[in-house]
Protein backbone atom coordinates (compact mmCIF):
# COMPACT_ATOMS: atom_id res chain seq x y z
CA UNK A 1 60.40 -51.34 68.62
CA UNK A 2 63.73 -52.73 68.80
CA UNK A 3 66.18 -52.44 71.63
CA UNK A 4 68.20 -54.22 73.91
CA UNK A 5 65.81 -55.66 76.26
CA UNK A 6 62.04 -57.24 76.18
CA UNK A 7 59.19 -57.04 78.56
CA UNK A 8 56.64 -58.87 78.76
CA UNK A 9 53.08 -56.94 80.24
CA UNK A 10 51.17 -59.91 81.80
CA UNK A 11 47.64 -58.55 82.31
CA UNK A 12 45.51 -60.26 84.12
CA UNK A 13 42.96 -57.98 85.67
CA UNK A 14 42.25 -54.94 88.02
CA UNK A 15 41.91 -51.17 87.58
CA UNK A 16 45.03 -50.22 85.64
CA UNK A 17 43.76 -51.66 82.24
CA UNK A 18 39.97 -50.50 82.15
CA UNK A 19 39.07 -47.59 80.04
CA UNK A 20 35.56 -45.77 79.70
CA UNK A 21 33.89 -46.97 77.11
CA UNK A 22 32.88 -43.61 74.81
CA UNK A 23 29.46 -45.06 74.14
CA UNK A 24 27.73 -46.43 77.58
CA UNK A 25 30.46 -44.55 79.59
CA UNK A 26 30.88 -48.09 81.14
CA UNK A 27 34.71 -48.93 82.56
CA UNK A 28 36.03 -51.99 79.99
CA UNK A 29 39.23 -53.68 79.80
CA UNK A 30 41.69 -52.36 76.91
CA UNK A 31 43.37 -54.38 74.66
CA UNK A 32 47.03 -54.59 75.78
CA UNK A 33 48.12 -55.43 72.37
CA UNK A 34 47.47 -51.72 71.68
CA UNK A 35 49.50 -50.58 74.77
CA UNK A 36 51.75 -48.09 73.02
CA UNK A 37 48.56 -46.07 71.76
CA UNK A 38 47.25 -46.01 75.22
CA UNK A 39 50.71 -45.19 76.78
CA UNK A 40 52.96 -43.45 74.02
CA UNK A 41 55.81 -42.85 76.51
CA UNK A 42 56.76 -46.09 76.56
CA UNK A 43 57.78 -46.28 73.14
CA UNK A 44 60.59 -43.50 74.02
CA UNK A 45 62.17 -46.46 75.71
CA UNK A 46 64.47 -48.97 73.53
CA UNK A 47 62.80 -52.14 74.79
CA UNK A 48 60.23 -54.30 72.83
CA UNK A 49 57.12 -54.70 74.90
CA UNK A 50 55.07 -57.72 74.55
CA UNK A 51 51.37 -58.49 76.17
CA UNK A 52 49.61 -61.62 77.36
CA UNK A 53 46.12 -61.04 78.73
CA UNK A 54 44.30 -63.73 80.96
CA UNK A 55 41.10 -64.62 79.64
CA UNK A 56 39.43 -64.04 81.22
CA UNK A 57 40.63 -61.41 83.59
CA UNK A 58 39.66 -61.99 87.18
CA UNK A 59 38.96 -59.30 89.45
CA UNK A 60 41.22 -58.65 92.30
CA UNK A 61 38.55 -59.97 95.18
CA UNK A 62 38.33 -63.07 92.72
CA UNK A 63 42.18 -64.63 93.03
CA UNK A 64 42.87 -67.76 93.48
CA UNK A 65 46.27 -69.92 93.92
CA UNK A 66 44.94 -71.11 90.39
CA UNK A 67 46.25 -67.80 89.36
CA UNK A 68 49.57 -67.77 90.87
CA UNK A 69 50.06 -71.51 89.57
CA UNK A 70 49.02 -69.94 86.01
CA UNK A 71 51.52 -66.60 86.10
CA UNK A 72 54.35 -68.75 87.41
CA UNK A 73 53.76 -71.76 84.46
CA UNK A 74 53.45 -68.38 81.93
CA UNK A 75 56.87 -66.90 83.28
CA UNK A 76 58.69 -70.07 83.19
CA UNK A 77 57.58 -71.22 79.14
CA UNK A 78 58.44 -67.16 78.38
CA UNK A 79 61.29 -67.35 80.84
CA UNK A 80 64.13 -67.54 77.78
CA UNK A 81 62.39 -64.92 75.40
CA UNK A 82 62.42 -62.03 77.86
CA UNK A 83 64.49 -59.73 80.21
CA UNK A 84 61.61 -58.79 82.74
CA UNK A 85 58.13 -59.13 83.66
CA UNK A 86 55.45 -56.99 84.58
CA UNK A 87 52.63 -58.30 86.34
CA UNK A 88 49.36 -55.99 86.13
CA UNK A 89 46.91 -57.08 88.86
CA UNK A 90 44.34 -55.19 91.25
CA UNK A 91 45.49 -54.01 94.09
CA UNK A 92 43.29 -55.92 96.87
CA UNK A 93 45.22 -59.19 96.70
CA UNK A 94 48.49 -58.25 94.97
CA UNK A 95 50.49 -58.38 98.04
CA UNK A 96 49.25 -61.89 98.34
CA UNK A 97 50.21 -62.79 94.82
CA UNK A 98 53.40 -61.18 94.51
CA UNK A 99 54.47 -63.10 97.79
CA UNK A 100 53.59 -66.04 96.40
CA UNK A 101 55.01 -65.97 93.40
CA UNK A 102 58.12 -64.70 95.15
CA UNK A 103 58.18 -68.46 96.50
CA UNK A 104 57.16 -70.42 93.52
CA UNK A 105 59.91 -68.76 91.33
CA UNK A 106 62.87 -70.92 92.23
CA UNK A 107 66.46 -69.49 91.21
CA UNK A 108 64.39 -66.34 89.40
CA UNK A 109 67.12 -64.16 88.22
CA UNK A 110 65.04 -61.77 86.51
CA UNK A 111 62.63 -58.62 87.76
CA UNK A 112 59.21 -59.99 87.81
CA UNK A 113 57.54 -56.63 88.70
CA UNK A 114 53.90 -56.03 90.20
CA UNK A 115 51.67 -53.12 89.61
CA UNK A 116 48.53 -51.67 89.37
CA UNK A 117 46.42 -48.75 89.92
CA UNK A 118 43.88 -46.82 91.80
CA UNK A 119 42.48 -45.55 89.12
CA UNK A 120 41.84 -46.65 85.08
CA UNK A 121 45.18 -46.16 83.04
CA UNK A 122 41.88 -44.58 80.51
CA UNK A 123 41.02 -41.51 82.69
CA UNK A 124 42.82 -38.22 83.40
CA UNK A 125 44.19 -38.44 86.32
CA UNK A 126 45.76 -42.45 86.58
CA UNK A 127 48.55 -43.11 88.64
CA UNK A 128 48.52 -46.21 86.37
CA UNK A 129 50.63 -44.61 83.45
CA UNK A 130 53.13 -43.10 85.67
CA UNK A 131 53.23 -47.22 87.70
CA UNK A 132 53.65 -48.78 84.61
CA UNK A 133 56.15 -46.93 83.24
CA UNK A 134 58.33 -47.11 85.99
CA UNK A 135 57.67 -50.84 86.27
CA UNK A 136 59.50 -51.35 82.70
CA UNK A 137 62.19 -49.31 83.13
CA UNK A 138 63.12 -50.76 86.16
CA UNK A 139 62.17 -54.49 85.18
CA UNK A 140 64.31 -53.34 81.67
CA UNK A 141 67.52 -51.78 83.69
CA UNK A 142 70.80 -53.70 83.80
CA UNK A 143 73.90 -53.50 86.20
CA UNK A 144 77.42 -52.21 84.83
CA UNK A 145 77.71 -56.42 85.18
CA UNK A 146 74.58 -56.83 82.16
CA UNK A 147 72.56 -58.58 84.69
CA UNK A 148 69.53 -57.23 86.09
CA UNK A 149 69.20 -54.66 88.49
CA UNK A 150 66.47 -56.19 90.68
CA UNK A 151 66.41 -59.68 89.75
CA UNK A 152 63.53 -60.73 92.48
CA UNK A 153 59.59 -60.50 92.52
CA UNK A 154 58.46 -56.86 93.38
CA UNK A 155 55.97 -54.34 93.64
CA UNK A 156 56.02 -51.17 92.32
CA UNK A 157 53.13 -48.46 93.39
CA UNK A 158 53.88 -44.60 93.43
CA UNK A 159 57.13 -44.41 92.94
CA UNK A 160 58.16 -46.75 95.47
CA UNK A 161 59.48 -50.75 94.55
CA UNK A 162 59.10 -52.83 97.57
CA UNK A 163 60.10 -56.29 98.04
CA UNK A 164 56.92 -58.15 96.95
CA UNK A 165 56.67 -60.64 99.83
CA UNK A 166 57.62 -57.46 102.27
CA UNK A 167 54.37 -55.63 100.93
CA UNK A 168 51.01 -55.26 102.73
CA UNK A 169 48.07 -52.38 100.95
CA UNK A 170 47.66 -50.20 103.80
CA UNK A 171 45.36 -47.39 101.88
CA UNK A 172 42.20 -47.83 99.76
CA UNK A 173 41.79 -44.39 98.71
CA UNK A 174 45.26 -42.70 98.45
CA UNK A 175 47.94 -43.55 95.13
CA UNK A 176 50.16 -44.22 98.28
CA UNK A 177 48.28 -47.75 98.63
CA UNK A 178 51.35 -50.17 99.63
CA UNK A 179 53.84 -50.17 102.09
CA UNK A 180 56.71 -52.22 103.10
CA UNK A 181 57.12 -51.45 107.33
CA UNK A 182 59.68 -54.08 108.02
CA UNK A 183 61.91 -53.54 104.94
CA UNK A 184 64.00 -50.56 103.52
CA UNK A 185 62.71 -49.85 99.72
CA UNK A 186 64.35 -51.69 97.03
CA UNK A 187 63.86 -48.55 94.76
CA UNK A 188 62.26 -45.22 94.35
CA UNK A 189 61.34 -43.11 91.09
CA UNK A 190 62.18 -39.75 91.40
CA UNK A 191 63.87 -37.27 88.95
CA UNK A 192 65.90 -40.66 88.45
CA UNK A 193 65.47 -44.08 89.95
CA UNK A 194 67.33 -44.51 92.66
CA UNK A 195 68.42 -48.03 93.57
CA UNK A 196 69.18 -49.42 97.21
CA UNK A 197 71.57 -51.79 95.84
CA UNK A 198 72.31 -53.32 99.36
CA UNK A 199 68.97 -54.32 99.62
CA UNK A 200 68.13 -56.40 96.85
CA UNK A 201 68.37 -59.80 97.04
CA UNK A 202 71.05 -61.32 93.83
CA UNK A 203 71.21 -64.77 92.75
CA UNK A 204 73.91 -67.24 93.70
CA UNK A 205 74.13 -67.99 90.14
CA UNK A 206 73.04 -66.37 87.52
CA UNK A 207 72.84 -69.30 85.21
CA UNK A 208 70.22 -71.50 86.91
CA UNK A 209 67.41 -72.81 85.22
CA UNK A 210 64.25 -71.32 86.33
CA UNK A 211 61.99 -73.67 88.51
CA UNK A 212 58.27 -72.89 89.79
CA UNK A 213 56.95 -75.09 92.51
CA UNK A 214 53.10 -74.80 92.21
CA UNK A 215 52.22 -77.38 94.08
CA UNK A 216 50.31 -75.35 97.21
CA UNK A 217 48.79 -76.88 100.21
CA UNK A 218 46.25 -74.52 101.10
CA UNK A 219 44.86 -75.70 104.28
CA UNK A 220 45.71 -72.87 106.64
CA UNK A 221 43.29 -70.26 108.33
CA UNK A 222 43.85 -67.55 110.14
CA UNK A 223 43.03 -66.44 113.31
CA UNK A 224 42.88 -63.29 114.60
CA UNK A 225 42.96 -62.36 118.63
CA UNK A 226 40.76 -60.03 120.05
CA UNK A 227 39.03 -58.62 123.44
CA UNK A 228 36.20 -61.18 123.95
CA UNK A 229 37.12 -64.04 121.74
CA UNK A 230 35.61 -67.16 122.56
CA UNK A 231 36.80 -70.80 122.97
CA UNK A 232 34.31 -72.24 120.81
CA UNK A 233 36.23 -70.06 118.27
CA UNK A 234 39.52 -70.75 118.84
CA UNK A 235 38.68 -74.26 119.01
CA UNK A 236 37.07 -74.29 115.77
CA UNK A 237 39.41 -72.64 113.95
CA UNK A 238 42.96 -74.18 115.80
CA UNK A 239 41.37 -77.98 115.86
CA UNK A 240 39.66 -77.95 112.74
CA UNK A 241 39.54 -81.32 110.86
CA UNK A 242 40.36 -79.65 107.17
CA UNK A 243 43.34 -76.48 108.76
CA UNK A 244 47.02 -78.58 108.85
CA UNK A 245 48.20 -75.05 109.86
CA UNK A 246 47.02 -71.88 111.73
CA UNK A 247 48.17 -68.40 111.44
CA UNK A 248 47.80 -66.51 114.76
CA UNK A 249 47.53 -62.82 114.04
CA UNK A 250 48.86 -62.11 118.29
CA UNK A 251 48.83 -58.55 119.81
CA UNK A 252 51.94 -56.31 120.04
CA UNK A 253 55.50 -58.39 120.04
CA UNK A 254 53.23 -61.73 119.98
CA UNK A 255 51.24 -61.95 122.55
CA UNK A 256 47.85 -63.48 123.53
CA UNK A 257 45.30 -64.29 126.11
CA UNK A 258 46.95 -65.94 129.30
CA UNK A 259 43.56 -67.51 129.89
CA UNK A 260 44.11 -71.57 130.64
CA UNK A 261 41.44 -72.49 128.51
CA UNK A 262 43.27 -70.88 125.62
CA UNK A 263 46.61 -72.70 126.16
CA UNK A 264 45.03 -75.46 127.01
CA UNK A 265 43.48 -75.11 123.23
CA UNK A 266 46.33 -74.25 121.74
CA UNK A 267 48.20 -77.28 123.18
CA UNK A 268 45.53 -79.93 122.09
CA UNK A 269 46.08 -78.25 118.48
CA UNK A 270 49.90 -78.87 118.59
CA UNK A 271 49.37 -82.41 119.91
CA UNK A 272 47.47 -82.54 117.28
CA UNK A 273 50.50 -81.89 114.87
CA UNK A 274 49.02 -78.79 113.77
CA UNK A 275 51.59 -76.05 112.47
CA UNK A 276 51.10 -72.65 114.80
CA UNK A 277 52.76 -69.61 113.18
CA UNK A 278 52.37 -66.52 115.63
CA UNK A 279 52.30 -63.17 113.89
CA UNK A 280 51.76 -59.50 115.04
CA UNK A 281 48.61 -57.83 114.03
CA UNK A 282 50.98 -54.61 114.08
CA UNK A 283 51.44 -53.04 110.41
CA UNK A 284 55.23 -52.88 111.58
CA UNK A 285 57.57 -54.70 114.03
CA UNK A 286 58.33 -58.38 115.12
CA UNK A 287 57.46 -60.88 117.26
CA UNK A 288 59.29 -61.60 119.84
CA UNK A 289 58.28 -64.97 122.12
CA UNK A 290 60.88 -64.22 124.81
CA UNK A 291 59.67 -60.84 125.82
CA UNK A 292 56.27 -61.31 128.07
CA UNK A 293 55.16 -64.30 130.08
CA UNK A 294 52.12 -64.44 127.14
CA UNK A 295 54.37 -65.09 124.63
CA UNK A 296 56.49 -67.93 126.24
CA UNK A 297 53.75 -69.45 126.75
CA UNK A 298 52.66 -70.15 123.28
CA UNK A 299 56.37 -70.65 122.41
CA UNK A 300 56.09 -73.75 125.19
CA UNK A 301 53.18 -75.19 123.54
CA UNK A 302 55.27 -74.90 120.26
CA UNK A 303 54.04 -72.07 118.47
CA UNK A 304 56.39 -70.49 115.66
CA UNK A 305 57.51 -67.52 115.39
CA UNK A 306 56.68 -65.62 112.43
CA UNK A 307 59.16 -63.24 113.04
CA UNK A 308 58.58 -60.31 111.04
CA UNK A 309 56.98 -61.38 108.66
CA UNK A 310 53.93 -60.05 107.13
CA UNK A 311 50.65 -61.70 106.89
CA UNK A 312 50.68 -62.33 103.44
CA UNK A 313 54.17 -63.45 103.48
CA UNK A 314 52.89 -65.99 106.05
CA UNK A 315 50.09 -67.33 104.48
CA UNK A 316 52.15 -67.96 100.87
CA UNK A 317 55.11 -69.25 102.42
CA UNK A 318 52.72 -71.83 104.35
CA UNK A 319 51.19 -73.18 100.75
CA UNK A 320 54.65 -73.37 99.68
CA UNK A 321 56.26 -75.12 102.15
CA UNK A 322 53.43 -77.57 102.67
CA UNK A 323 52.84 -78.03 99.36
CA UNK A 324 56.44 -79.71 99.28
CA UNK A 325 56.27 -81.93 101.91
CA UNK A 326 53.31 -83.81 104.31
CA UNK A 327 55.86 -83.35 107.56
CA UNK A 328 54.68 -81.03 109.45
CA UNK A 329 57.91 -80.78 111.73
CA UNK A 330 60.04 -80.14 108.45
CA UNK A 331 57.23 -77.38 107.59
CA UNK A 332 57.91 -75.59 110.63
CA UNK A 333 62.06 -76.13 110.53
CA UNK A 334 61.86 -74.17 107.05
CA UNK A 335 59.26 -71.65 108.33
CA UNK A 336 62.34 -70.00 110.65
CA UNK A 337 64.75 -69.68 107.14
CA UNK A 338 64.59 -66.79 105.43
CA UNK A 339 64.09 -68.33 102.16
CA UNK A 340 63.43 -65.00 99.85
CA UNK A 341 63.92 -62.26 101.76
CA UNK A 342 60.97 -62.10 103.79
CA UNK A 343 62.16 -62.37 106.97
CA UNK A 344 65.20 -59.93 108.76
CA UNK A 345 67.42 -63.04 110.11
């Protein structure tokens, strides 16, 4: 299958590549080597295809930054020998690895494409053909330039591409199972693909080498606010000896309990040098410190603002950043940049 571009199908678990087994009627991984039997319209395309399976696959539930550090060391010794990547991965945590690897891939200039499926690409009614498809003719499609159309880490999931650190899974049932609420689609499949051009993020230069940072500090927890929570909690969780950084998932525009003995926590943490990123349990919107009294407050005992950013986006971007450098205070200067798009700034 010879054409002008090359994919390479990175497989490394999930849904999408199970198939019932004939015999036990058991759901097995397929071998990806064998792709084009599985998925004959993909040979109507002039690209060669290529497949590297993990081995062994790990379930969705299962990932690790082990993982990301592994897809990101596999794009960058293939990085030469191909135009594109698709990454097949469950759907649970792909949000969480596709914003990762949005931040490990330094200078990418090249679609590295996430997908998946709700239901085995093996049985009749998969949305995985029809997302895998569309994931290699997008990660395969060139500008009138030669360069690629959506050079930055994505995910594609009925007919939508969304940014992938800009993507959260918002449905567990529906082929509809990702959404991107704080950022305008970067594509969507139709009759054709139409591209939002505007929208995706282009390379200063195309001719950097790629880099991959995988060294990840992964010392943050989260915390969510709710009615009722209780100081031994927050305590716990803020002042921990092991957490360098804390996400707090705030109500509405970032805001949280007035309470003194919560302020009074979350000022011993930032004594503490602890890094305090405040982010809206809202599915879309952005936090804004300035608004309410509740929200000052925290922004006075030098919480961060995470902006709109999503959770996932958070988290990653935290093991990134820290994983670079020990200083906290340089941490939380970079945490206001948009660095890949995952932030409106």
């Amino acid at each position: 299958m010879k054409g002008s571009s090359s994919i390479l199908l990175i497989y490394t678990g999930g849904t999408i590549g199970m198939r019932q087994d004939p015999i036990d009627g058991t759901l097995k991984p397929f071998d990806f080597s064998q792709i084009l039997e599985e998925v004959p319209e993909l040979g109507k395309f002039a690209v060669r295809i290529d497949s590297h399976t993990f081995d062994p696959l790990i379930d969705s539930s299962d990932v690790e930054p082990s993982l990301w550090q592994s897809i990101a060391n596999l794009i960058k010794d293939r990085y030469d020998e191909y135009d594109g990547f698709v990454v097949l991965h469950g759907t649970d945590t792909m949000a969480y690895s596709a914003s990762a690897l949005s931040f490990m891939l330094e200078n990418l200039s090249k679609p590295v494409i996430f997908t998946g499926s709700q239901l085995p690409i093996g049985v009749p009614r998969t949305d995985g053909k029809e997302n895998l498809i569309s994931s290699v003719e997008i990660a395969s499609t060139k500008d009138k330039t030669g360069h690629p159309r959506v050079p930055e880490v994505s995910v594609l999931f009925d007919s939508r591409l969304m940014r992938g650190n800009r993507s959260t899974k918002m449905n567990s049932e529906n082929f509809n199972a990702f959404a991107s609420p704080n950022h305008p689609l970067l594509a969507e499949a139709g009759i054709n693909i139409r591209y939002n051009d505007s929208f995706i993020r282009k390379p200063e230069s195309w001719n950097e080498p790629l880099q991959t940072s995988v060294s990840l500090d992964t010392r943050v927890s989260i915390l969510k606010i709710h009615p009722g929570i209780t100081p031994q909690v927050v305590r716990n969780i803020l002042c921990g000896s092991e957490t360098r950084a804390v996400i707090l998932e705030t109500y509405g525009s970032g805001n949280a309990p007035s309470k003194g003995w919560f302020l009074n926590i979350v000022a011993e943490a930032s004594k503490m040098g602890k890094i305090l990123v405040n982010v809206t349990q809202c599915l879309s919107g952005t936090v804004n410190m300035d608004l309410y009294a509740t929200g000052k407050a925290l922004e006075n005992e030098g919480v961060v603002s995470g902006l709109d950013i999503t959770t996932e986006g958070a988290l990653s971007k935290l093991f990134y950043l820290m994983g670079k450098s020990g200083d906290n205070e340089w941490v939380k200067a970079r945490l206001g940049e948009n660095l890949r798009g995952e932030i409106s700034k």
